[in-house]
N, C-alpha and C. Protein backbone atom coordinates (compact mmCIF):
# COMPACT_ATOMS: atom_id res chain seq x y z
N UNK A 1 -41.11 -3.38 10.00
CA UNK A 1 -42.14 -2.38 9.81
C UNK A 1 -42.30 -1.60 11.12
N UNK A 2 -42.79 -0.29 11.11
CA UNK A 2 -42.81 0.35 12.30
C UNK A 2 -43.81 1.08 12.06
N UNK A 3 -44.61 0.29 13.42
CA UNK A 3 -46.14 0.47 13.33
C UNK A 3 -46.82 1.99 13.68
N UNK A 4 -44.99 2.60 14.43
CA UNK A 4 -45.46 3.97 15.07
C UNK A 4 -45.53 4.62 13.95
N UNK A 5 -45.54 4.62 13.10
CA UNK A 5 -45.75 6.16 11.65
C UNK A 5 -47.36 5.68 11.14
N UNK A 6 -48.10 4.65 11.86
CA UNK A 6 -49.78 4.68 11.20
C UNK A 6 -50.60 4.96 12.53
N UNK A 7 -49.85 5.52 13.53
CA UNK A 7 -50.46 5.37 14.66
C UNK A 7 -50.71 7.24 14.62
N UNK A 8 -50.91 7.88 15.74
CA UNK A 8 -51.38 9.23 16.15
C UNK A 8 -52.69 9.66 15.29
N UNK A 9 -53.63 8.88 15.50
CA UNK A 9 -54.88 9.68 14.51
C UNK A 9 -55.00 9.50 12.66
N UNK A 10 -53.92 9.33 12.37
CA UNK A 10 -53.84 9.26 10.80
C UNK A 10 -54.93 8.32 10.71
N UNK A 11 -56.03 8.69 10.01
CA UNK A 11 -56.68 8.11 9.12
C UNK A 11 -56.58 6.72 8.54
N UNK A 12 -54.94 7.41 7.51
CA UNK A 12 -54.84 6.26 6.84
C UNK A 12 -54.07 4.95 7.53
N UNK A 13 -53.51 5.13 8.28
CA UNK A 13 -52.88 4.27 9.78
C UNK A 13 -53.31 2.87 9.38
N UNK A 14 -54.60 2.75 9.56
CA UNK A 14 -54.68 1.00 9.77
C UNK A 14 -55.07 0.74 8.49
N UNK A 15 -55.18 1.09 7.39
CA UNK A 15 -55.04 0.78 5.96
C UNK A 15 -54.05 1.04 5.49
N UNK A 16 -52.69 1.62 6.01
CA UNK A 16 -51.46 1.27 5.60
C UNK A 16 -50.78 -0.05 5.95
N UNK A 17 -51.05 -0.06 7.65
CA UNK A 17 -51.03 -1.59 7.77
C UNK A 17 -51.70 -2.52 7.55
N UNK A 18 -52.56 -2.62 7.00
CA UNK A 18 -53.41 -3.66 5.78
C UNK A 18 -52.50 -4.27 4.86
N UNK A 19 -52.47 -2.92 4.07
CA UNK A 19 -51.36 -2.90 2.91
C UNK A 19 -50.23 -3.54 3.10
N UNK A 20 -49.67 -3.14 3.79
CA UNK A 20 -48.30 -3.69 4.32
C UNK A 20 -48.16 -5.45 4.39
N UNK A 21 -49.52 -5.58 5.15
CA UNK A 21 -49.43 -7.29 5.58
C UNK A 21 -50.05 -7.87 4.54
N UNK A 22 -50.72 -7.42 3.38
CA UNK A 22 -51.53 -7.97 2.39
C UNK A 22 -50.47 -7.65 1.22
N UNK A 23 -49.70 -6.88 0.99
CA UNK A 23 -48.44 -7.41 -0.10
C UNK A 23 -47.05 -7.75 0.83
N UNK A 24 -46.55 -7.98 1.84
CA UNK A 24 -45.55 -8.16 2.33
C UNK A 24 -44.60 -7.30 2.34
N UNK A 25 -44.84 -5.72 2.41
CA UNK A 25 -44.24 -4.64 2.50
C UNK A 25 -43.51 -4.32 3.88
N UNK A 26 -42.27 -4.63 4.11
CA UNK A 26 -41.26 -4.80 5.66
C UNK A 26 -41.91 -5.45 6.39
N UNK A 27 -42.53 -6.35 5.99
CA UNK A 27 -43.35 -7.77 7.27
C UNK A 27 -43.52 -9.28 6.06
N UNK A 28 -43.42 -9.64 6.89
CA UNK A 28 -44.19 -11.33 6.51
C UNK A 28 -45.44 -11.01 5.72
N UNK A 29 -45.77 -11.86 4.46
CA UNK A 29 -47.63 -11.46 4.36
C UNK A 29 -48.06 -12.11 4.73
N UNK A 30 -48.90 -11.52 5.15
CA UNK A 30 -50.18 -12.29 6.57
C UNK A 30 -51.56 -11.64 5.93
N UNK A 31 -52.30 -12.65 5.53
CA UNK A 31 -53.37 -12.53 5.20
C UNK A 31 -54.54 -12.02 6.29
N UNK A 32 -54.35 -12.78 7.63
CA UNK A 32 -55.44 -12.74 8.08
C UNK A 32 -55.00 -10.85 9.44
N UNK A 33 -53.97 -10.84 9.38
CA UNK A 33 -53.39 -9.48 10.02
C UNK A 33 -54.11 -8.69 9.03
N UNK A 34 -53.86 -8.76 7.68
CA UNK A 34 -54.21 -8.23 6.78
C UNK A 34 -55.60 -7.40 6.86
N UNK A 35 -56.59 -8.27 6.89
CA UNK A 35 -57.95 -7.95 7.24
C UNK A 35 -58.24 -7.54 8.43
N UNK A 36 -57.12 -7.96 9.23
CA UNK A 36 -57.54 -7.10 11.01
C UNK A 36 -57.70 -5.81 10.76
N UNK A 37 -56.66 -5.61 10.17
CA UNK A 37 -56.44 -3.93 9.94
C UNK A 37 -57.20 -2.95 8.51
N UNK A 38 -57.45 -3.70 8.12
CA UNK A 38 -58.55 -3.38 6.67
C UNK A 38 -59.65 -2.80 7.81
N UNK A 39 -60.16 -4.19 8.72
CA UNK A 39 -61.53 -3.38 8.68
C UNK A 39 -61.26 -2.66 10.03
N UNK A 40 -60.57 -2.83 11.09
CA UNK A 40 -60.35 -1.55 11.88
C UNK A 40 -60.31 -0.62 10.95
N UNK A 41 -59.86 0.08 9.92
CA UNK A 41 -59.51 1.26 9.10
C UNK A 41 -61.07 1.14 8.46
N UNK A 42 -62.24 0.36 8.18
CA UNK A 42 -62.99 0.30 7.79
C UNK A 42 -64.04 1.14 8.85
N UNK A 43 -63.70 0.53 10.16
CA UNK A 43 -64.15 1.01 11.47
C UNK A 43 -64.33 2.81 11.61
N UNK A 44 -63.44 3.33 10.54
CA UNK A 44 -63.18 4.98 10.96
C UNK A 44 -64.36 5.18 9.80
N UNK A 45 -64.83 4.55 9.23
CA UNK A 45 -65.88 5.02 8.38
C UNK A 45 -65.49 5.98 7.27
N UNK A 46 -64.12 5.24 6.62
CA UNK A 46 -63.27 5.96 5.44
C UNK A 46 -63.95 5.01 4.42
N UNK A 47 -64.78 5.54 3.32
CA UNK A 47 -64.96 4.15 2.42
C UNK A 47 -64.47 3.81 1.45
N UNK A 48 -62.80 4.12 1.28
CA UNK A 48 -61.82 3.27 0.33
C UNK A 48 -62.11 1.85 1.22
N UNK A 49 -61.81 1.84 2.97
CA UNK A 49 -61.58 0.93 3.82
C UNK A 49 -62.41 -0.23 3.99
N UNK A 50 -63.41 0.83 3.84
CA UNK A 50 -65.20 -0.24 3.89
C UNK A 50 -64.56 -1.23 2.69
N UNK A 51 -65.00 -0.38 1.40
CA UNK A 51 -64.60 -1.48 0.13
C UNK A 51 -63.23 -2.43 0.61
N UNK A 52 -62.49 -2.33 1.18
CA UNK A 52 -61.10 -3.09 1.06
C UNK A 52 -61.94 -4.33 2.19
N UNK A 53 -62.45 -3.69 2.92
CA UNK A 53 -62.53 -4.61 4.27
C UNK A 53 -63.69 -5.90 3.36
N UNK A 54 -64.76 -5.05 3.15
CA UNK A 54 -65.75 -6.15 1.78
C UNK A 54 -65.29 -6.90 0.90
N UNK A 55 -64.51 -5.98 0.34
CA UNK A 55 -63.36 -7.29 -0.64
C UNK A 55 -62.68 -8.56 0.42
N UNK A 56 -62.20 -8.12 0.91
CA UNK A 56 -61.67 -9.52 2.00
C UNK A 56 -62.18 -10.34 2.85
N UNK A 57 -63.73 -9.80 2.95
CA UNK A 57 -64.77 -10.23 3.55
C UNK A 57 -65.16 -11.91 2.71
N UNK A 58 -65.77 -10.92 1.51
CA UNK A 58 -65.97 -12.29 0.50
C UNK A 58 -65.21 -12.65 -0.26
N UNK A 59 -63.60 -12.89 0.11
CA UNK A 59 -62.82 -14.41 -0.33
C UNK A 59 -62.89 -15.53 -0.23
């Protein structure tokens, strides 16, 4: 996976790498990477991200 295409400002950046580590899309799935990056992307105050980061909150 190559982390440089979610990086420069994109928005969707750290909820692609969510995605990525939460279905195993060119990485290992890693659950708990998973949620690092949910709620950093939650952090930009996008609220698809909020909801994703809440969903993984209460598993």
């Amino acid at each position: 996976m190559k982390r440089r295409h979610f990086n420069g400002g994109n928005s969707n950046g750290p909820f692609g790498l969510g995605n990525c580590y939460d279905n195993g899309i060119g990485t290992t799935k890693d659950e708990e990477k998973a949620f690092q990056w949910y709620l950093k992307s939650a952090e930009g105050r996008n609220t698809k991200d909020e909801e994703k980061a809440l969903e993984w909150y209460l598993k």
